[in-house]
PDB file of N, CA and C in Angstrom:
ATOM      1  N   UNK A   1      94.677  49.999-169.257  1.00  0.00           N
ATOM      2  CA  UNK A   1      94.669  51.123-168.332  1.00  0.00           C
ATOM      3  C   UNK A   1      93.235  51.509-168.000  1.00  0.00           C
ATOM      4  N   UNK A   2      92.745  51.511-166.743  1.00  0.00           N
ATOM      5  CA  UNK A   2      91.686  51.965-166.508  1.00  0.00           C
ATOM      6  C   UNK A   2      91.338  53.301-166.508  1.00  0.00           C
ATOM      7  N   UNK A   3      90.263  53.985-166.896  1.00  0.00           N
ATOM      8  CA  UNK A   3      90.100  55.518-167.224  1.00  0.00           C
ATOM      9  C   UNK A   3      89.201  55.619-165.505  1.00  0.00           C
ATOM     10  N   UNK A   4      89.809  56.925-165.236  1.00  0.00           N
ATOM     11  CA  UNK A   4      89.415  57.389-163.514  1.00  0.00           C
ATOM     12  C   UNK A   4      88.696  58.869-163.902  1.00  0.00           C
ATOM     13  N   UNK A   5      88.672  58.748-164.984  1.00  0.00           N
ATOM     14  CA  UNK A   5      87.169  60.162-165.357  1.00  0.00           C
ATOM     15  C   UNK A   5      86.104  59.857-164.948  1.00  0.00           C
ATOM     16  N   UNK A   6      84.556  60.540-164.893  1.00  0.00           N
ATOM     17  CA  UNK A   6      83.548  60.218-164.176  1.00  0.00           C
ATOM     18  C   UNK A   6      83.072  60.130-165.507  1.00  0.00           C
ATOM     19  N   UNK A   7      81.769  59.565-165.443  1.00  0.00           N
ATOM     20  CA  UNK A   7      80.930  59.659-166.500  1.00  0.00           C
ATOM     21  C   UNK A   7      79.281  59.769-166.163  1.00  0.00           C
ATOM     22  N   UNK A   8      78.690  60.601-166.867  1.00  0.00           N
ATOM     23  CA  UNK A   8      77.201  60.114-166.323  1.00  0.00           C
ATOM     24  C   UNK A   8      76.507  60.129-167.665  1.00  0.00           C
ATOM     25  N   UNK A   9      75.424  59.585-167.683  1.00  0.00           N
ATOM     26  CA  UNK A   9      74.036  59.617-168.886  1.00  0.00           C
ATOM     27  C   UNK A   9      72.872  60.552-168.136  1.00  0.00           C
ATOM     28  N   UNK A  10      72.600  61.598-169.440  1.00  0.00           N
ATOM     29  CA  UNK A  10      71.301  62.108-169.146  1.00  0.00           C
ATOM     30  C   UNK A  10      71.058  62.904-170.543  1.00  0.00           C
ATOM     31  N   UNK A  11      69.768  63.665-170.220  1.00  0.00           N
ATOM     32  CA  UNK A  11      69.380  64.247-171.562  1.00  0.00           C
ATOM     33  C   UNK A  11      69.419  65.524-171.785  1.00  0.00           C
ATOM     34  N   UNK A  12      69.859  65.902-172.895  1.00  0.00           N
ATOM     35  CA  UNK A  12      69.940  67.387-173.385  1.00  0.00           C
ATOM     36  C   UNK A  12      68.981  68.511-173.065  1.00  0.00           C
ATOM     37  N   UNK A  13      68.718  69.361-172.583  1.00  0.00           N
ATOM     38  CA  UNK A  13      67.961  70.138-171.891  1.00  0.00           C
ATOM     39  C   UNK A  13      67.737  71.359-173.274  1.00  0.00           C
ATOM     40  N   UNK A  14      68.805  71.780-173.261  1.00  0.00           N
ATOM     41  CA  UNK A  14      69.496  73.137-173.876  1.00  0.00           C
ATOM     42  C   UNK A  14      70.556  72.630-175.071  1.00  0.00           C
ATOM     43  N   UNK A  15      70.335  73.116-176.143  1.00  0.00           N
ATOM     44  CA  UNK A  15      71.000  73.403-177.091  1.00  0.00           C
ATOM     45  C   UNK A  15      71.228  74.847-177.903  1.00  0.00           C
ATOM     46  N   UNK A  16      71.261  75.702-177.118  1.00  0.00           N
ATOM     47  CA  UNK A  16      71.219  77.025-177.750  1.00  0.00           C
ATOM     48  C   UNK A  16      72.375  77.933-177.880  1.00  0.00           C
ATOM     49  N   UNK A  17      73.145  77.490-176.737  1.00  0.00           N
ATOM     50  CA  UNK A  17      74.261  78.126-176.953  1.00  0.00           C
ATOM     51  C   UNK A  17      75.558  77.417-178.033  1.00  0.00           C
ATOM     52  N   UNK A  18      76.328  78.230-178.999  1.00  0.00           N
ATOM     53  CA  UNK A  18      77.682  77.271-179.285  1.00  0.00           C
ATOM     54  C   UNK A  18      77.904  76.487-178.589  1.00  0.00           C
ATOM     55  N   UNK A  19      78.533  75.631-179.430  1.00  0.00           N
ATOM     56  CA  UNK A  19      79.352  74.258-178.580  1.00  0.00           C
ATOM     57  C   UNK A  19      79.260  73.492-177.211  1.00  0.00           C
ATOM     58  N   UNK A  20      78.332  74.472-176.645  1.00  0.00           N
ATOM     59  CA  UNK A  20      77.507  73.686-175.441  1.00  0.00           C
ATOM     60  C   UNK A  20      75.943  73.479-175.534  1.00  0.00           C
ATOM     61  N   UNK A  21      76.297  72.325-174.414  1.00  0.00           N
ATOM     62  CA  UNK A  21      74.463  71.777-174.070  1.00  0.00           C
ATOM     63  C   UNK A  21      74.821  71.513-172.566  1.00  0.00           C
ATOM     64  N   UNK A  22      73.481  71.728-172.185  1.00  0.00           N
ATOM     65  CA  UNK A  22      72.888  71.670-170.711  1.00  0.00           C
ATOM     66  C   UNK A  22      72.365  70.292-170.608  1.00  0.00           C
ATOM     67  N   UNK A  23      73.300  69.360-170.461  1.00  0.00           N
ATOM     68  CA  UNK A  23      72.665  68.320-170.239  1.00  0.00           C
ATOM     69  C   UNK A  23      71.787  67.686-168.283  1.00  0.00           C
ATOM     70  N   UNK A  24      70.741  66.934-168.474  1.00  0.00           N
ATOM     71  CA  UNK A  24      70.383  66.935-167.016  1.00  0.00           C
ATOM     72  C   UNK A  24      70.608  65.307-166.931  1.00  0.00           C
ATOM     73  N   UNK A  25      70.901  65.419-165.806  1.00  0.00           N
ATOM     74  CA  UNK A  25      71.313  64.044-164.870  1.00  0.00           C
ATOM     75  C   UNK A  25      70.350  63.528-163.933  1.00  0.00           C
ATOM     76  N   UNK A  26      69.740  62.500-164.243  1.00  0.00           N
ATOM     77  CA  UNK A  26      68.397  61.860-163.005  1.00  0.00           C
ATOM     78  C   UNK A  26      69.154  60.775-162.213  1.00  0.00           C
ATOM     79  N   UNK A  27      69.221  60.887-161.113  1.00  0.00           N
ATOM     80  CA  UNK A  27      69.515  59.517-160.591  1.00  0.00           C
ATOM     81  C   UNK A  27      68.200  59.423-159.174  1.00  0.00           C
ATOM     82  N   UNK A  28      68.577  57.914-158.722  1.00  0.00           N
ATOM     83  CA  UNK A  28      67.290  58.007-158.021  1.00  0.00           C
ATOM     84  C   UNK A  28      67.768  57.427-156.114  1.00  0.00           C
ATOM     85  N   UNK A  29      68.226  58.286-155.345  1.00  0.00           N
ATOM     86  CA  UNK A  29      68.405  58.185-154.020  1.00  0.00           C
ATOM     87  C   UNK A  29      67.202  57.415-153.041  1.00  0.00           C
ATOM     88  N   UNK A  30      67.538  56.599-152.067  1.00  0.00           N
ATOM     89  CA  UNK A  30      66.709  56.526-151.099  1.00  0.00           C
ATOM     90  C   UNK A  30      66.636  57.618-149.582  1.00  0.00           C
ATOM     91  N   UNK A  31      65.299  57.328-149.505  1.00  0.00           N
ATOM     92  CA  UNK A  31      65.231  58.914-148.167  1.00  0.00           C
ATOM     93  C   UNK A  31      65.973  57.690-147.143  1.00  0.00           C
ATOM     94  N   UNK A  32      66.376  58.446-145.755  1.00  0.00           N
ATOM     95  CA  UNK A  32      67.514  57.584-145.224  1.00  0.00           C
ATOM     96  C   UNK A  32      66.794  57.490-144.059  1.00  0.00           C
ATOM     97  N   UNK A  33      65.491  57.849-143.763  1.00  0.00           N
ATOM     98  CA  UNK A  33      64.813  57.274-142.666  1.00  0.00           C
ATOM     99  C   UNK A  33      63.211  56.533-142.732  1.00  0.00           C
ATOM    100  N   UNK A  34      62.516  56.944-143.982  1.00  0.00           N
ATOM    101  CA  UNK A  34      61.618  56.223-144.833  1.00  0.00           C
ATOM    102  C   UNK A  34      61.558  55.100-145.904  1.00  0.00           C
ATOM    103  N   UNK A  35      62.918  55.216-146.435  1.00  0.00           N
ATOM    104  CA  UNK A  35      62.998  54.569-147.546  1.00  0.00           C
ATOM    105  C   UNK A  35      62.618  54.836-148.778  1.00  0.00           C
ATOM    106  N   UNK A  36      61.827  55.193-149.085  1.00  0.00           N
ATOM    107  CA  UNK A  36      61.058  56.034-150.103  1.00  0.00           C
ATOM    108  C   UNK A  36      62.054  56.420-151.098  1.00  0.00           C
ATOM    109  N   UNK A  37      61.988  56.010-152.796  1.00  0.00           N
ATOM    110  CA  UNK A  37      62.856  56.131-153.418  1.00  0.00           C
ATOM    111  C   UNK A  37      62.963  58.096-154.273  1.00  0.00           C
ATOM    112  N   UNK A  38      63.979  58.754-154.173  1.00  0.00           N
ATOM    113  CA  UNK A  38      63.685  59.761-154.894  1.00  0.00           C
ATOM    114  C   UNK A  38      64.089  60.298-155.964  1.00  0.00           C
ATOM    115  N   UNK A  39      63.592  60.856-156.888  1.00  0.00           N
ATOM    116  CA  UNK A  39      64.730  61.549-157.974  1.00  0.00           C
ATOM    117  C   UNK A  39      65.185  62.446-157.675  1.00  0.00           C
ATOM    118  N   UNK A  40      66.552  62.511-158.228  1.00  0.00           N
ATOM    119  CA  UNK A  40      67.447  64.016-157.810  1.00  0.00           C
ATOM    120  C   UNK A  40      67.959  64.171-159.354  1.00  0.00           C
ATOM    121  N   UNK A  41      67.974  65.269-159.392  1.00  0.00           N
ATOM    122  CA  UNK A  41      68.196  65.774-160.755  1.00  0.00           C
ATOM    123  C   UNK A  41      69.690  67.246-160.851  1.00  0.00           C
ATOM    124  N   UNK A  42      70.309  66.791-161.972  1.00  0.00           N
ATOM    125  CA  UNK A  42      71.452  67.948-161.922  1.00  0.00           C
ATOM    126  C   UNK A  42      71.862  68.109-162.919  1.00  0.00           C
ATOM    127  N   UNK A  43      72.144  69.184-163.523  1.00  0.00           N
ATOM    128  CA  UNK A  43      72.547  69.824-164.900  1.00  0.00           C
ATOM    129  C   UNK A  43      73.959  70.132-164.872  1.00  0.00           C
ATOM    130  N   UNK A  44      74.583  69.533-165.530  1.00  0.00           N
ATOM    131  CA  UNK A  44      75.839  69.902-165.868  1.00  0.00           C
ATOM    132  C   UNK A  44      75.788  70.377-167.575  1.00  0.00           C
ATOM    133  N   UNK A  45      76.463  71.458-167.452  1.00  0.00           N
ATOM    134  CA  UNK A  45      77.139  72.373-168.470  1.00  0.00           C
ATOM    135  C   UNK A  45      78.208  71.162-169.436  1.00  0.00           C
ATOM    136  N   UNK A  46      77.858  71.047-170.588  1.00  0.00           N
ATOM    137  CA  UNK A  46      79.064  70.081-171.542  1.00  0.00           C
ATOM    138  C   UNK A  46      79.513  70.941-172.755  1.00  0.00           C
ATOM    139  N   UNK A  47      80.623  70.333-173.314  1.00  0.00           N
ATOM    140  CA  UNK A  47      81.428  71.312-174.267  1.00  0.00           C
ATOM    141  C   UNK A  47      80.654  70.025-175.492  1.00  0.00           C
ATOM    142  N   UNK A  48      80.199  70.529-176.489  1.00  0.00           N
ATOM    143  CA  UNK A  48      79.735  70.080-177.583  1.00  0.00           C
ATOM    144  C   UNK A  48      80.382  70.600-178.536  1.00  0.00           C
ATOM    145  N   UNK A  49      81.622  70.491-179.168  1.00  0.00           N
ATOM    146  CA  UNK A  49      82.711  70.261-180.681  1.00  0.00           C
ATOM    147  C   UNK A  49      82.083  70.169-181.559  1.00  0.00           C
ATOM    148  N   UNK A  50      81.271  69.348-182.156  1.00  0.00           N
ATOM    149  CA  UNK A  50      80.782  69.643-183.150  1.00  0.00           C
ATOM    150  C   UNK A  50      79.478  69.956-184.042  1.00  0.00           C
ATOM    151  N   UNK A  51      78.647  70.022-182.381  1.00  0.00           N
ATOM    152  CA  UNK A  51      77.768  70.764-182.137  1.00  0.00           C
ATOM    153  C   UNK A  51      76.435  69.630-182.895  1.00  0.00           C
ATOM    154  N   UNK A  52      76.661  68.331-182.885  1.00  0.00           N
ATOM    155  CA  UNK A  52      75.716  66.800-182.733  1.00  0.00           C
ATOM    156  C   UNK A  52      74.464  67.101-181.925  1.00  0.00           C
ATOM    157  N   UNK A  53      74.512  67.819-181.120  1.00  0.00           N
ATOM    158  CA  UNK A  53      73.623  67.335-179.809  1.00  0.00           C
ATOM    159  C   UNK A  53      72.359  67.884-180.252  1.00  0.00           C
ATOM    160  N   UNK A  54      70.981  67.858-179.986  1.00  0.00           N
ATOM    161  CA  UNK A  54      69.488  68.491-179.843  1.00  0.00           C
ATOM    162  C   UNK A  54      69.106  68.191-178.600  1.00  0.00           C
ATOM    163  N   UNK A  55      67.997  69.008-178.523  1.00  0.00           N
ATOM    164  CA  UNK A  55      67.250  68.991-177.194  1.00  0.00           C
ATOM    165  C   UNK A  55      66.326  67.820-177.097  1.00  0.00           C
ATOM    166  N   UNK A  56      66.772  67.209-176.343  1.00  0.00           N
ATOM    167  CA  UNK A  56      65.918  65.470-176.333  1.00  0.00           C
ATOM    168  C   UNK A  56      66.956  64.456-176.502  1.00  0.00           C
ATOM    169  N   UNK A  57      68.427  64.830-176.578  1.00  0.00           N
ATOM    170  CA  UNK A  57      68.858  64.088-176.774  1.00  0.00           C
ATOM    171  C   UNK A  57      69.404  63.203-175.836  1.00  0.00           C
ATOM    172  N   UNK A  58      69.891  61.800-175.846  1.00  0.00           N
ATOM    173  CA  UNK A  58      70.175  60.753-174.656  1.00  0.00           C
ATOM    174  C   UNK A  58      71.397  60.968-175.135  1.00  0.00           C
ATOM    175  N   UNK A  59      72.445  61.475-174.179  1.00  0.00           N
ATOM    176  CA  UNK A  59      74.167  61.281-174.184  1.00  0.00           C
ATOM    177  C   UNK A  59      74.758  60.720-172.838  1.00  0.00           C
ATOM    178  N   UNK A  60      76.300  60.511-173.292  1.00  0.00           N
ATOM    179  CA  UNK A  60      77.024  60.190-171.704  1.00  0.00           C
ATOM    180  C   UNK A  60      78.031  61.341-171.781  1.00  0.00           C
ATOM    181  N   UNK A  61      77.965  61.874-170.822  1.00  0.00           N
ATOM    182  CA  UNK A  61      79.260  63.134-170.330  1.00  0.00           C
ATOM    183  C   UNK A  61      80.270  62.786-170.145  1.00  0.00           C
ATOM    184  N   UNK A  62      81.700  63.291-170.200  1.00  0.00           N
ATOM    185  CA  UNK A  62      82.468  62.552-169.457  1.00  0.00           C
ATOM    186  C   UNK A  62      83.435  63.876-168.871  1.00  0.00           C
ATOM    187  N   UNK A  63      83.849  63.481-167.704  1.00  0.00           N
ATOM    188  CA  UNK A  63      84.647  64.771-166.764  1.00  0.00           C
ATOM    189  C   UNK A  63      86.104  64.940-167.698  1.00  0.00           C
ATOM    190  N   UNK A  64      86.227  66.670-167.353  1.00  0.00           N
ATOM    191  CA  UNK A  64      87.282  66.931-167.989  1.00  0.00           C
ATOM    192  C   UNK A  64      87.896  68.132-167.754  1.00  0.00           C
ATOM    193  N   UNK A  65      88.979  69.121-167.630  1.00  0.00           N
ATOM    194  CA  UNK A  65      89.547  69.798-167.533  1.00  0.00           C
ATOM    195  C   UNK A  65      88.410  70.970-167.350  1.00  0.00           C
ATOM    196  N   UNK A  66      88.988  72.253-166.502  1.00  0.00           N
ATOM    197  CA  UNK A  66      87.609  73.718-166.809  1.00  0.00           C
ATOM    198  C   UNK A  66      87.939  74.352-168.325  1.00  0.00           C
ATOM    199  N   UNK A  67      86.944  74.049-168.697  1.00  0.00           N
ATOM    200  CA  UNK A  67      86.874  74.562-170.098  1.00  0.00           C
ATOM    201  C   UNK A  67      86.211  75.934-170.020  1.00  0.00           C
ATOM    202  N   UNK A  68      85.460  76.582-168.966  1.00  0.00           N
ATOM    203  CA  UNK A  68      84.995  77.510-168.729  1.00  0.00           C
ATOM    204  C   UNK A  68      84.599  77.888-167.682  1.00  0.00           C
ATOM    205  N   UNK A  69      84.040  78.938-167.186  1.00  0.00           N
ATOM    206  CA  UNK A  69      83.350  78.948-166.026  1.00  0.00           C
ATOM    207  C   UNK A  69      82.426  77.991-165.517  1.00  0.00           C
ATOM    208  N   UNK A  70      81.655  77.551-166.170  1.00  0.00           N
ATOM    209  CA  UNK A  70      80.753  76.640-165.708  1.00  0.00           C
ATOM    210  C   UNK A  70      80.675  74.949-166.184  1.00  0.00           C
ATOM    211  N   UNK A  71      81.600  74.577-167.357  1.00  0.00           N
ATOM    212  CA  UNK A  71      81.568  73.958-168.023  1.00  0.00           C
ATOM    213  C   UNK A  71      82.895  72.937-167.777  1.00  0.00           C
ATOM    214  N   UNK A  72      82.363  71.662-167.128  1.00  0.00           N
ATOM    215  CA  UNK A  72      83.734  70.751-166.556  1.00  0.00           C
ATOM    216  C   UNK A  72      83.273  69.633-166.982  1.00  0.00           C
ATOM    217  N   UNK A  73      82.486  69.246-168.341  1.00  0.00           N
ATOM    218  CA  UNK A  73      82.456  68.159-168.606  1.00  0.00           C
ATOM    219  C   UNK A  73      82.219  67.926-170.229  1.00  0.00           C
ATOM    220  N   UNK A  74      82.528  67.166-171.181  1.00  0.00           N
ATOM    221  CA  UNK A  74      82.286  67.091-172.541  1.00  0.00           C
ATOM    222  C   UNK A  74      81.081  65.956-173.067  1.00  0.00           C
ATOM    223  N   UNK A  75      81.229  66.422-174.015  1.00  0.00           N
ATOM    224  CA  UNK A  75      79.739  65.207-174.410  1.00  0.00           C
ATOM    225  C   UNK A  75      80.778  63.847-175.334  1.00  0.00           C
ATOM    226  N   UNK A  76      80.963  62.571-174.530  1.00  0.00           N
ATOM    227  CA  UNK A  76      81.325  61.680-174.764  1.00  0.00           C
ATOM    228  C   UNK A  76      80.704  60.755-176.330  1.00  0.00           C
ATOM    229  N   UNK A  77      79.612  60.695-176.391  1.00  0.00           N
ATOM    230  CA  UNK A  77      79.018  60.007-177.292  1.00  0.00           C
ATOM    231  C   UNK A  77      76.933  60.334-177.216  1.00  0.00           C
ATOM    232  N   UNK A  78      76.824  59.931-178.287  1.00  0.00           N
ATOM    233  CA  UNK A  78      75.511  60.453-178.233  1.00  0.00           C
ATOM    234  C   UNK A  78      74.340  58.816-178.545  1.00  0.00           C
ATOM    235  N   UNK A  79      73.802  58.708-177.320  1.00  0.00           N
ATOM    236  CA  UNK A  79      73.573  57.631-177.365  1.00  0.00           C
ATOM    237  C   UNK A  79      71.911  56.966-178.269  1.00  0.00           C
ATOM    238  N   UNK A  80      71.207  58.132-177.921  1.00  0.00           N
ATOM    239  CA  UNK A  80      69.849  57.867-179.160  1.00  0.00           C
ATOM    240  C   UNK A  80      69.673  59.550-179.452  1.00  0.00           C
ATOM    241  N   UNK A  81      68.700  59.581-180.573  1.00  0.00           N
ATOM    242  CA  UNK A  81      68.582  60.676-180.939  1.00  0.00           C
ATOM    243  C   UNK A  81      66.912  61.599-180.619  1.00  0.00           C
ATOM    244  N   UNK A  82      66.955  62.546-180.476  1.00  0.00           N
ATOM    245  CA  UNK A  82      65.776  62.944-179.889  1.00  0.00           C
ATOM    246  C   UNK A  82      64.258  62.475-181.181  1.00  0.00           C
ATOM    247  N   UNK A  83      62.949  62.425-180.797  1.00  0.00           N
ATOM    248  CA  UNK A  83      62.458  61.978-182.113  1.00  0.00           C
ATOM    249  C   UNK A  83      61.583  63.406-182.671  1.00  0.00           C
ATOM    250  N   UNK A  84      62.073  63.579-183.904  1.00  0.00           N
ATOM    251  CA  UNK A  84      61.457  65.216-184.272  1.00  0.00           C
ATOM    252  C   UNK A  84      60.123  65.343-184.686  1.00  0.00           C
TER     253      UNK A  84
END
């Protein structure tokens, strides 16, 4: 069965609140009349369970039900760890 959730990788911004982190998302667009490559950057709100995550950390999100006002995605796996 193929999974039709989204997923993205980026890094932990925020760890301060319970069970969430502010993770940020880089991806890199081209301008559509220069070419010129750009970063665009976006923070999504994640539900962190057991509260794994630090600031620096490399994770993948994955989409999921509103868990809150701001918060529509969970922290899937934690892929390296920030270095302290």
């Amino acid at each position: 069965m193929h999974d039709r959730r989204k997923k993205r990788e980026g890094v932990v911004v925020s760890a301060r609140a319970p069970k969430t982190v502010v993770v940020q998302v880089t991806r890199l667009v081209e301008q559509p009349l220069y070419g010129k490559r750009l970063k665009r950057r976006t923070r999504f709100m994640a539900h962190d369970e057991q509260g794994r995550c630090a600031e620096g950390d490399r994770v993948v999100i994955i989409e999921s039900r509103p868990l809150s006002r701001h918060k529509r995605w969970r922290v899937s796996r934690v892929l390296a760890k920030a270095d302290a």
